[in-house]
PDB file of N, CA and C in Angstrom:
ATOM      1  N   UNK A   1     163.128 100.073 154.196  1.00  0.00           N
ATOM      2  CA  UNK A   1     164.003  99.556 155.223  1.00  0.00           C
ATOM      3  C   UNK A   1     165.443  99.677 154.715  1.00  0.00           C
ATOM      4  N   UNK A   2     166.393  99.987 155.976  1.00  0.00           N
ATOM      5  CA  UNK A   2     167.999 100.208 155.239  1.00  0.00           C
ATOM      6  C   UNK A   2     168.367  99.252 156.252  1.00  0.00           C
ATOM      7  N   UNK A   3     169.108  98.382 155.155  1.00  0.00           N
ATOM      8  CA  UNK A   3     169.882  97.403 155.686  1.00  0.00           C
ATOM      9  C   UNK A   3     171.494  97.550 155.226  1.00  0.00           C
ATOM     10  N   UNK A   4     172.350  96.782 156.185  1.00  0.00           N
ATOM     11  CA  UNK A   4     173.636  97.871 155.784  1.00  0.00           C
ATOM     12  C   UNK A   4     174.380  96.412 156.389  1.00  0.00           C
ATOM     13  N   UNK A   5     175.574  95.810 155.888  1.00  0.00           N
ATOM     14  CA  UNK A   5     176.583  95.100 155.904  1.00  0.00           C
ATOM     15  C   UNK A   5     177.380  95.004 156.163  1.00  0.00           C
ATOM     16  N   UNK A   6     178.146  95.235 157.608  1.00  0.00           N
ATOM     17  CA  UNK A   6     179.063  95.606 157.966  1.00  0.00           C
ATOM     18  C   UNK A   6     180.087  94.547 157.842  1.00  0.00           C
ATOM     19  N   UNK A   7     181.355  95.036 157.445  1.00  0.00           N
ATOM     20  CA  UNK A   7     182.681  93.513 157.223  1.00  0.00           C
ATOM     21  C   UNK A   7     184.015  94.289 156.728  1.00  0.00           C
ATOM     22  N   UNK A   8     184.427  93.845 156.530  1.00  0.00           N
ATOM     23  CA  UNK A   8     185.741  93.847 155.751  1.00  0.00           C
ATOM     24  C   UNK A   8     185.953  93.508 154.413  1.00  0.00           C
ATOM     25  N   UNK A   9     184.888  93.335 153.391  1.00  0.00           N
ATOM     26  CA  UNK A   9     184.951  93.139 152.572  1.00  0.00           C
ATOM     27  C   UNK A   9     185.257  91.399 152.466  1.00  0.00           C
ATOM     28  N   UNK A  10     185.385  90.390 152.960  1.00  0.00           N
ATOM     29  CA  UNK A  10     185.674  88.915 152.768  1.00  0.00           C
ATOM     30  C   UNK A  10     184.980  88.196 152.255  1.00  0.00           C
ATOM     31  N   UNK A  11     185.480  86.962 151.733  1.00  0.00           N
ATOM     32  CA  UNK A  11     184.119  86.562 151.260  1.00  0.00           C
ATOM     33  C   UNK A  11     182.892  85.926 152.246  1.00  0.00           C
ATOM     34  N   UNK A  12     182.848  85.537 153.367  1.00  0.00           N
ATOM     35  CA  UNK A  12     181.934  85.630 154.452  1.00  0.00           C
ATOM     36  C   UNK A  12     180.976  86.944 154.195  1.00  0.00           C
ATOM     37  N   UNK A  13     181.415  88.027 154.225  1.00  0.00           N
ATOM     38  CA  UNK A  13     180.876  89.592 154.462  1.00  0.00           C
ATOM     39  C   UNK A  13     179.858  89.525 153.006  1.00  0.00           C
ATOM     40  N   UNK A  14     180.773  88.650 151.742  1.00  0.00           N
ATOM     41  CA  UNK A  14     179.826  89.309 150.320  1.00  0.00           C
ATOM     42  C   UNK A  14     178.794  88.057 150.268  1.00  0.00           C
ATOM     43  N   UNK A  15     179.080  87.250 151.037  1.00  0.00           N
ATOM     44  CA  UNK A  15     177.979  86.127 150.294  1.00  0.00           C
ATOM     45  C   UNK A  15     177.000  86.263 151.545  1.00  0.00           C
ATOM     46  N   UNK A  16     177.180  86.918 152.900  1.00  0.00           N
ATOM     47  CA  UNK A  16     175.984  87.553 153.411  1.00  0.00           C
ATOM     48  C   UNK A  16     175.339  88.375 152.944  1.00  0.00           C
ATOM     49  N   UNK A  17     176.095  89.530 152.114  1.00  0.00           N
ATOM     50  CA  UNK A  17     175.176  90.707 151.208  1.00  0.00           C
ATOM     51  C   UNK A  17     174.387  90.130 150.761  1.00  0.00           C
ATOM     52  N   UNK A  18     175.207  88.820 149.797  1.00  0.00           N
ATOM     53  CA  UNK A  18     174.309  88.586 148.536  1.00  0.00           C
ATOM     54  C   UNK A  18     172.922  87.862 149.392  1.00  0.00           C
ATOM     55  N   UNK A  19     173.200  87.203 150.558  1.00  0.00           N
ATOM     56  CA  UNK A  19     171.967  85.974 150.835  1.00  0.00           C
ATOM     57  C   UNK A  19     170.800  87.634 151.486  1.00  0.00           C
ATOM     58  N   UNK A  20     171.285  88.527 152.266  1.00  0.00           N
ATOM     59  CA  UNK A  20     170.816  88.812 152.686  1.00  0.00           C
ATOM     60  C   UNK A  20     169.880  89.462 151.213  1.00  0.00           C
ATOM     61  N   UNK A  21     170.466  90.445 150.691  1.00  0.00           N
ATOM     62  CA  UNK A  21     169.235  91.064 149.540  1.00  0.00           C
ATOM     63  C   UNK A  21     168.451  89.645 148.845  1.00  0.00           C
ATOM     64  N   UNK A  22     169.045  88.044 148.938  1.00  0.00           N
ATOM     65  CA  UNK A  22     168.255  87.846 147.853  1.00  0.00           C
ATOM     66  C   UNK A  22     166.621  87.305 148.568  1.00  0.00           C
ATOM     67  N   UNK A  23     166.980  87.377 150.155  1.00  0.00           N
ATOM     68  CA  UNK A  23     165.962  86.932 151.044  1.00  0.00           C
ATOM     69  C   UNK A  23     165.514  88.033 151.217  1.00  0.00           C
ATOM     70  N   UNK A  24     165.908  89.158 151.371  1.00  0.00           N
ATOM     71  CA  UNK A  24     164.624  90.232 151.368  1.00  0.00           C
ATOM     72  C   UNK A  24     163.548  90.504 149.794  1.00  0.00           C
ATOM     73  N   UNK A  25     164.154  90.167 149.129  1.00  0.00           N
ATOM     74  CA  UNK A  25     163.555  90.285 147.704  1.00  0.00           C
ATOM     75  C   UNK A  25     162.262  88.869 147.726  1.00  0.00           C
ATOM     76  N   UNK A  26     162.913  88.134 148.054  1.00  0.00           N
ATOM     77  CA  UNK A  26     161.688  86.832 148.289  1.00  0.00           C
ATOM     78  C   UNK A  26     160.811  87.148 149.504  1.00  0.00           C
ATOM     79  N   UNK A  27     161.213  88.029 150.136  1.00  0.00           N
ATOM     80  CA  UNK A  27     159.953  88.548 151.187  1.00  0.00           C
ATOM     81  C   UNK A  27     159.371  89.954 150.907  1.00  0.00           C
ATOM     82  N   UNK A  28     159.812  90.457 149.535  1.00  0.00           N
ATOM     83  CA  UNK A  28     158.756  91.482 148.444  1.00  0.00           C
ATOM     84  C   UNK A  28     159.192  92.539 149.693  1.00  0.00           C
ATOM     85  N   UNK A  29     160.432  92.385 150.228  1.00  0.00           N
ATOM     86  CA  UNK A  29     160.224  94.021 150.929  1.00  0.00           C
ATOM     87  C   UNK A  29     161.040  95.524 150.546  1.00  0.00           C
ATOM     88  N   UNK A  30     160.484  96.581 150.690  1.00  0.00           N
ATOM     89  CA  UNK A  30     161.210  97.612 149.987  1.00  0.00           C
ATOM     90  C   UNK A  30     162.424  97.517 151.043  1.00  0.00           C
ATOM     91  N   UNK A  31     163.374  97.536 149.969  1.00  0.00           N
ATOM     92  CA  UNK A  31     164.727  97.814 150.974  1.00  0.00           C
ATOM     93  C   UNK A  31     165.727  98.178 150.634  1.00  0.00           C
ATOM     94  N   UNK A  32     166.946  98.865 150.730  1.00  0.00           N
ATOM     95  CA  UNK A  32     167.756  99.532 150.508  1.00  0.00           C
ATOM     96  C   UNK A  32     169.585  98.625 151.117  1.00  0.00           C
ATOM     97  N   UNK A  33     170.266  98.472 150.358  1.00  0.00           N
ATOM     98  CA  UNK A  33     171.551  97.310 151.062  1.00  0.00           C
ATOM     99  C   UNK A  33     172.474  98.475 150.414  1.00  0.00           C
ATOM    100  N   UNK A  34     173.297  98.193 152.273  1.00  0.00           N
ATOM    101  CA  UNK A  34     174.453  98.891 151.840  1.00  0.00           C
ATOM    102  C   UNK A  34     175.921  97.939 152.237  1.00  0.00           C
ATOM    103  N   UNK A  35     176.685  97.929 151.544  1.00  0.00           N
ATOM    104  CA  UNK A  35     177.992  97.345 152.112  1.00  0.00           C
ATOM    105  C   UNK A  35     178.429  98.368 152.620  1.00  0.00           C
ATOM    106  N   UNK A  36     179.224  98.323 154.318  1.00  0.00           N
ATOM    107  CA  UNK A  36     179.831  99.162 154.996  1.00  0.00           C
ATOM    108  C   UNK A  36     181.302  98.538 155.379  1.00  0.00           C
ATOM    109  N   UNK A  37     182.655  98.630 154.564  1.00  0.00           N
ATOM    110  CA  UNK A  37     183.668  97.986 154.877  1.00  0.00           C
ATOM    111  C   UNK A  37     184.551  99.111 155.664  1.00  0.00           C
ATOM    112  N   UNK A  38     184.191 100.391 155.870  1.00  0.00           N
ATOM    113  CA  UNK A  38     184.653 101.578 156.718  1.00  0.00           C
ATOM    114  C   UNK A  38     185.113 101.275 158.114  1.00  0.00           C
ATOM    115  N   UNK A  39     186.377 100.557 158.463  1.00  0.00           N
ATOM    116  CA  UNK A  39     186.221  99.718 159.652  1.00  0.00           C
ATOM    117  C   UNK A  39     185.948 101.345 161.086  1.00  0.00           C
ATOM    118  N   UNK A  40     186.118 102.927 160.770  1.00  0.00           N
ATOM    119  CA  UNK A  40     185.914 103.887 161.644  1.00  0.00           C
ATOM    120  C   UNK A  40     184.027 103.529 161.808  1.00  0.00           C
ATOM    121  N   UNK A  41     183.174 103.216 160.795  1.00  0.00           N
ATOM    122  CA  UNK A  41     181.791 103.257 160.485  1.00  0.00           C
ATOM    123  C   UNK A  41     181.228 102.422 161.097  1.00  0.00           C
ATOM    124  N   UNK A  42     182.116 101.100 160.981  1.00  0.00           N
ATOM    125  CA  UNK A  42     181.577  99.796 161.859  1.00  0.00           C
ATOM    126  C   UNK A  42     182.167 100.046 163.446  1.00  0.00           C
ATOM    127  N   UNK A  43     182.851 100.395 163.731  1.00  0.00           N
ATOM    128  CA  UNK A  43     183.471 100.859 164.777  1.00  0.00           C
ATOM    129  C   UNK A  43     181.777 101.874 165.659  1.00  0.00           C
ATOM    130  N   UNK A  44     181.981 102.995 164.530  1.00  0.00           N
ATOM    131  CA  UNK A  44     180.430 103.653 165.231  1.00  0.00           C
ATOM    132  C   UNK A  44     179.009 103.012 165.984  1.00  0.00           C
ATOM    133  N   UNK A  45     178.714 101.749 165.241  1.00  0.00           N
ATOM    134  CA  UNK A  45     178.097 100.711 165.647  1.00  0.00           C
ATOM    135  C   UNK A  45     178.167  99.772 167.049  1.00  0.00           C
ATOM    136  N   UNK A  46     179.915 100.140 167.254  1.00  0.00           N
ATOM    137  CA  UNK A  46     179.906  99.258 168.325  1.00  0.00           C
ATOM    138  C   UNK A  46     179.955  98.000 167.989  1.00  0.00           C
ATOM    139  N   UNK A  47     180.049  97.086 166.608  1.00  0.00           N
ATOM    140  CA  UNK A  47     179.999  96.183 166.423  1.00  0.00           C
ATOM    141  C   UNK A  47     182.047  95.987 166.371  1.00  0.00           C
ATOM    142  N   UNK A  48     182.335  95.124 167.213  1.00  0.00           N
ATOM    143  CA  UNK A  48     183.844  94.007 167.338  1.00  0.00           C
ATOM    144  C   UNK A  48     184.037  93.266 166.696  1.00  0.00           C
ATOM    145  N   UNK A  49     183.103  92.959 165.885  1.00  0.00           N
ATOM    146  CA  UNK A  49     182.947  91.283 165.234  1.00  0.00           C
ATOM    147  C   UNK A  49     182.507  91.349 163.967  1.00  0.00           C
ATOM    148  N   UNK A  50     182.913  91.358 162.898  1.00  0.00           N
ATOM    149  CA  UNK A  50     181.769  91.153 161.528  1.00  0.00           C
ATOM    150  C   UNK A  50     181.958  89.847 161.120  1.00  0.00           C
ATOM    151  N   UNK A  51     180.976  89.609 160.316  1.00  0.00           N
ATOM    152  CA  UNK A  51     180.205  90.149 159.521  1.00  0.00           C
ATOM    153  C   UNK A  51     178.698  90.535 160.447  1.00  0.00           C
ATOM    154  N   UNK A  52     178.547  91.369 160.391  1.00  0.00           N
ATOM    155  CA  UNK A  52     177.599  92.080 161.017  1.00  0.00           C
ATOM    156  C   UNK A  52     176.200  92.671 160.393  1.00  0.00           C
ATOM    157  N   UNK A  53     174.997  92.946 160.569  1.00  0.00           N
ATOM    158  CA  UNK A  53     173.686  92.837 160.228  1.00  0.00           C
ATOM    159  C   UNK A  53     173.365  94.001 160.794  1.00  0.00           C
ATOM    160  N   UNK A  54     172.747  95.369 160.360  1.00  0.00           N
ATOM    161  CA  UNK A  54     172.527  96.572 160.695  1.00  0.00           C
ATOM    162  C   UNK A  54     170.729  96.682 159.932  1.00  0.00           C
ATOM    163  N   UNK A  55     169.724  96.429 160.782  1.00  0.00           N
ATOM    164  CA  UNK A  55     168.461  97.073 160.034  1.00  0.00           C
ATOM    165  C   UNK A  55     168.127  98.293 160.632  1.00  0.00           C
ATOM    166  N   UNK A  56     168.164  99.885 159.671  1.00  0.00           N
ATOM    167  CA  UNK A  56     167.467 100.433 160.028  1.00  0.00           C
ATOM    168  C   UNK A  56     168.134 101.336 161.272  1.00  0.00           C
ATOM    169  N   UNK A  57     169.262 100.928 161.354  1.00  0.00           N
ATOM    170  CA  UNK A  57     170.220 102.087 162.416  1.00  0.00           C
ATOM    171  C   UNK A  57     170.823 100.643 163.781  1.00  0.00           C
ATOM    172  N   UNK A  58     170.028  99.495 163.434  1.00  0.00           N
ATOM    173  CA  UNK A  58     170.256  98.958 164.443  1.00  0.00           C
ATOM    174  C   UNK A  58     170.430  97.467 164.396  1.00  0.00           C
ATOM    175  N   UNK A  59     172.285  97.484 165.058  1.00  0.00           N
ATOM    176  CA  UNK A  59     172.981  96.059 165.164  1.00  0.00           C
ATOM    177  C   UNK A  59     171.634  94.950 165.363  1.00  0.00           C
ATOM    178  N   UNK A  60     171.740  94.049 164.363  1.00  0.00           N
ATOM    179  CA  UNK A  60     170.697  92.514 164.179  1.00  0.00           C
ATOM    180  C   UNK A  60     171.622  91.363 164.753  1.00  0.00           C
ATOM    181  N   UNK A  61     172.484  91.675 164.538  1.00  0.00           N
ATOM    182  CA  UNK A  61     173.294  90.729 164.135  1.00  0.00           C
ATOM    183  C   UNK A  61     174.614  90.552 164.153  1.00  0.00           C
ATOM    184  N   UNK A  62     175.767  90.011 164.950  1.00  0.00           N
ATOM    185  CA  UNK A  62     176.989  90.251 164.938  1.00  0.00           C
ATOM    186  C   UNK A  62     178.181  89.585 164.989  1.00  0.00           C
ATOM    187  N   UNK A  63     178.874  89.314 164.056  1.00  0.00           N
ATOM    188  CA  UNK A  63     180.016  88.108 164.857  1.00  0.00           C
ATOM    189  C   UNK A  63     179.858  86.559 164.128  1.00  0.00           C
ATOM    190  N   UNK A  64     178.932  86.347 163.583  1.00  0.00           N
ATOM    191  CA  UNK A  64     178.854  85.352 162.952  1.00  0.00           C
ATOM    192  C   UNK A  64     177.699  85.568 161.340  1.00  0.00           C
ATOM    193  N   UNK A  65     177.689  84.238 160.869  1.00  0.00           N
ATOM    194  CA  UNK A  65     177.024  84.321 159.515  1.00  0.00           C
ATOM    195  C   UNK A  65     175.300  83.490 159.741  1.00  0.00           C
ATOM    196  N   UNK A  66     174.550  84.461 160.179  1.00  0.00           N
ATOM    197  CA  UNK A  66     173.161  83.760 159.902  1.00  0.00           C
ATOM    198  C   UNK A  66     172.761  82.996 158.826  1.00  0.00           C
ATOM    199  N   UNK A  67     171.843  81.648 159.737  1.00  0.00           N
ATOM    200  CA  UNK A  67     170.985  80.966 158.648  1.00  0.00           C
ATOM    201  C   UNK A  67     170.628  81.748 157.831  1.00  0.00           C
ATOM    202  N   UNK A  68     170.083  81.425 156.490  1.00  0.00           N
ATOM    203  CA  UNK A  68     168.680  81.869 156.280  1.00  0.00           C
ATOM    204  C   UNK A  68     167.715  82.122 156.824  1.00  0.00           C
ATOM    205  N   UNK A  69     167.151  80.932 157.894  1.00  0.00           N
ATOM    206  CA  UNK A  69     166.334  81.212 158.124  1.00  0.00           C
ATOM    207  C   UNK A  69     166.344  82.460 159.253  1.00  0.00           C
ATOM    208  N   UNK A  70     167.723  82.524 159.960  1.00  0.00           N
ATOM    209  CA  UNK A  70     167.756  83.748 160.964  1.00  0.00           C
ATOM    210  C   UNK A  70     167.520  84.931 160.063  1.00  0.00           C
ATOM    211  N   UNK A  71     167.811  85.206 158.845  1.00  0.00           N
ATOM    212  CA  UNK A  71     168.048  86.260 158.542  1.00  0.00           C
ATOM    213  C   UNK A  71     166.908  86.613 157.970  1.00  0.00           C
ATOM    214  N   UNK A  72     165.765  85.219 157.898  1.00  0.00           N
ATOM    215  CA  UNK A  72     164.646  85.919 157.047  1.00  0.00           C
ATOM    216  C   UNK A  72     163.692  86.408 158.427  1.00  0.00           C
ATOM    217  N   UNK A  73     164.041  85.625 159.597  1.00  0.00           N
ATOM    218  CA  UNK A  73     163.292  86.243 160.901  1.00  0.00           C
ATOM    219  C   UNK A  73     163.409  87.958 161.110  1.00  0.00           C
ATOM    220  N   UNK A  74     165.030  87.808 160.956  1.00  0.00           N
ATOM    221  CA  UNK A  74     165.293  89.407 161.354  1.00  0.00           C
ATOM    222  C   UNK A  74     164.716  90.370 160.564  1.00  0.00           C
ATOM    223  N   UNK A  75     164.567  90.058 159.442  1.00  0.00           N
ATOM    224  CA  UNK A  75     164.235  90.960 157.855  1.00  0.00           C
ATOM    225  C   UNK A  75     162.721  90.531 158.531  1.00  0.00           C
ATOM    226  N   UNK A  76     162.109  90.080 158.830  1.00  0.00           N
ATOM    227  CA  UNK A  76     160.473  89.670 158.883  1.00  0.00           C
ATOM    228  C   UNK A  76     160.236  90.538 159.820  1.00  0.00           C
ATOM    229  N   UNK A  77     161.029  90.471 161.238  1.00  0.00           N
ATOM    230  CA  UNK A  77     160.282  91.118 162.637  1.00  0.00           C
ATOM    231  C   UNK A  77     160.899  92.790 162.052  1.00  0.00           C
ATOM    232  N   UNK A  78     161.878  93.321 161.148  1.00  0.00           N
ATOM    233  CA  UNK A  78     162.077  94.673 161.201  1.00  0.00           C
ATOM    234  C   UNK A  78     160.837  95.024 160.324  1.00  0.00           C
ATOM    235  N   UNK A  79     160.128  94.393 159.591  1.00  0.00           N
ATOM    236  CA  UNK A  79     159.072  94.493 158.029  1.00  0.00           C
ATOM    237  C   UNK A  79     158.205  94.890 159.116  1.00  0.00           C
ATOM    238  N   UNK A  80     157.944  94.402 160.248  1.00  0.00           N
ATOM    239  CA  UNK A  80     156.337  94.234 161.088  1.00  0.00           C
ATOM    240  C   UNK A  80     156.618  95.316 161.821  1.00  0.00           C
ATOM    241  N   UNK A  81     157.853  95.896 162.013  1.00  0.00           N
ATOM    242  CA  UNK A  81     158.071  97.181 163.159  1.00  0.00           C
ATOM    243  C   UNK A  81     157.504  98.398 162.661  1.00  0.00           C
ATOM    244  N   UNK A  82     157.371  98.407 161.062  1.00  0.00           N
ATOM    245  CA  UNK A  82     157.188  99.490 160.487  1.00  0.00           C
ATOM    246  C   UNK A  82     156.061  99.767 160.549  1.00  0.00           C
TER     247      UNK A  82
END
């Protein structure tokens, strides 16, 4: 699974990176994290708003900072798509 981070680099944007890989790692899933601070890249997305949540080619998430527990839903229902 590619999960990708869209922001500006803030600290909002890095301490989602960090929550997001450390909750996919506690849900044992193969996955791949990218920080995307390229505001032309996030732009491609269509996402207006970061910090933003990309699984897999596709906006999760946008505009605000998920729970945990949202983020272990989103990381859970993309694990079951596969």
């Amino acid at each position: 699974m590619k999960i990708e981070i869209l922001g500006s680099g803030c600290k909002k944007c890095t301490n989602l990176a960090t929550d997001v890989e450390q909750i996919a790692q506690r849900l044992a899933v193969n996955f791949e994290l990218k920080k995307v601070t390229d505001m032309a890249a996030i732009m491609d997305y269509g996402v207006m708003s970061t910090p933003a949540i990309v699984i897999d080619g596709t906006v999760v998430s946008a505009g605000s900072v998920p729970s945990h527990t949202e983020i272990e839903q989103l990381i859970t229902q993309a694990s079951n798509a596969h």
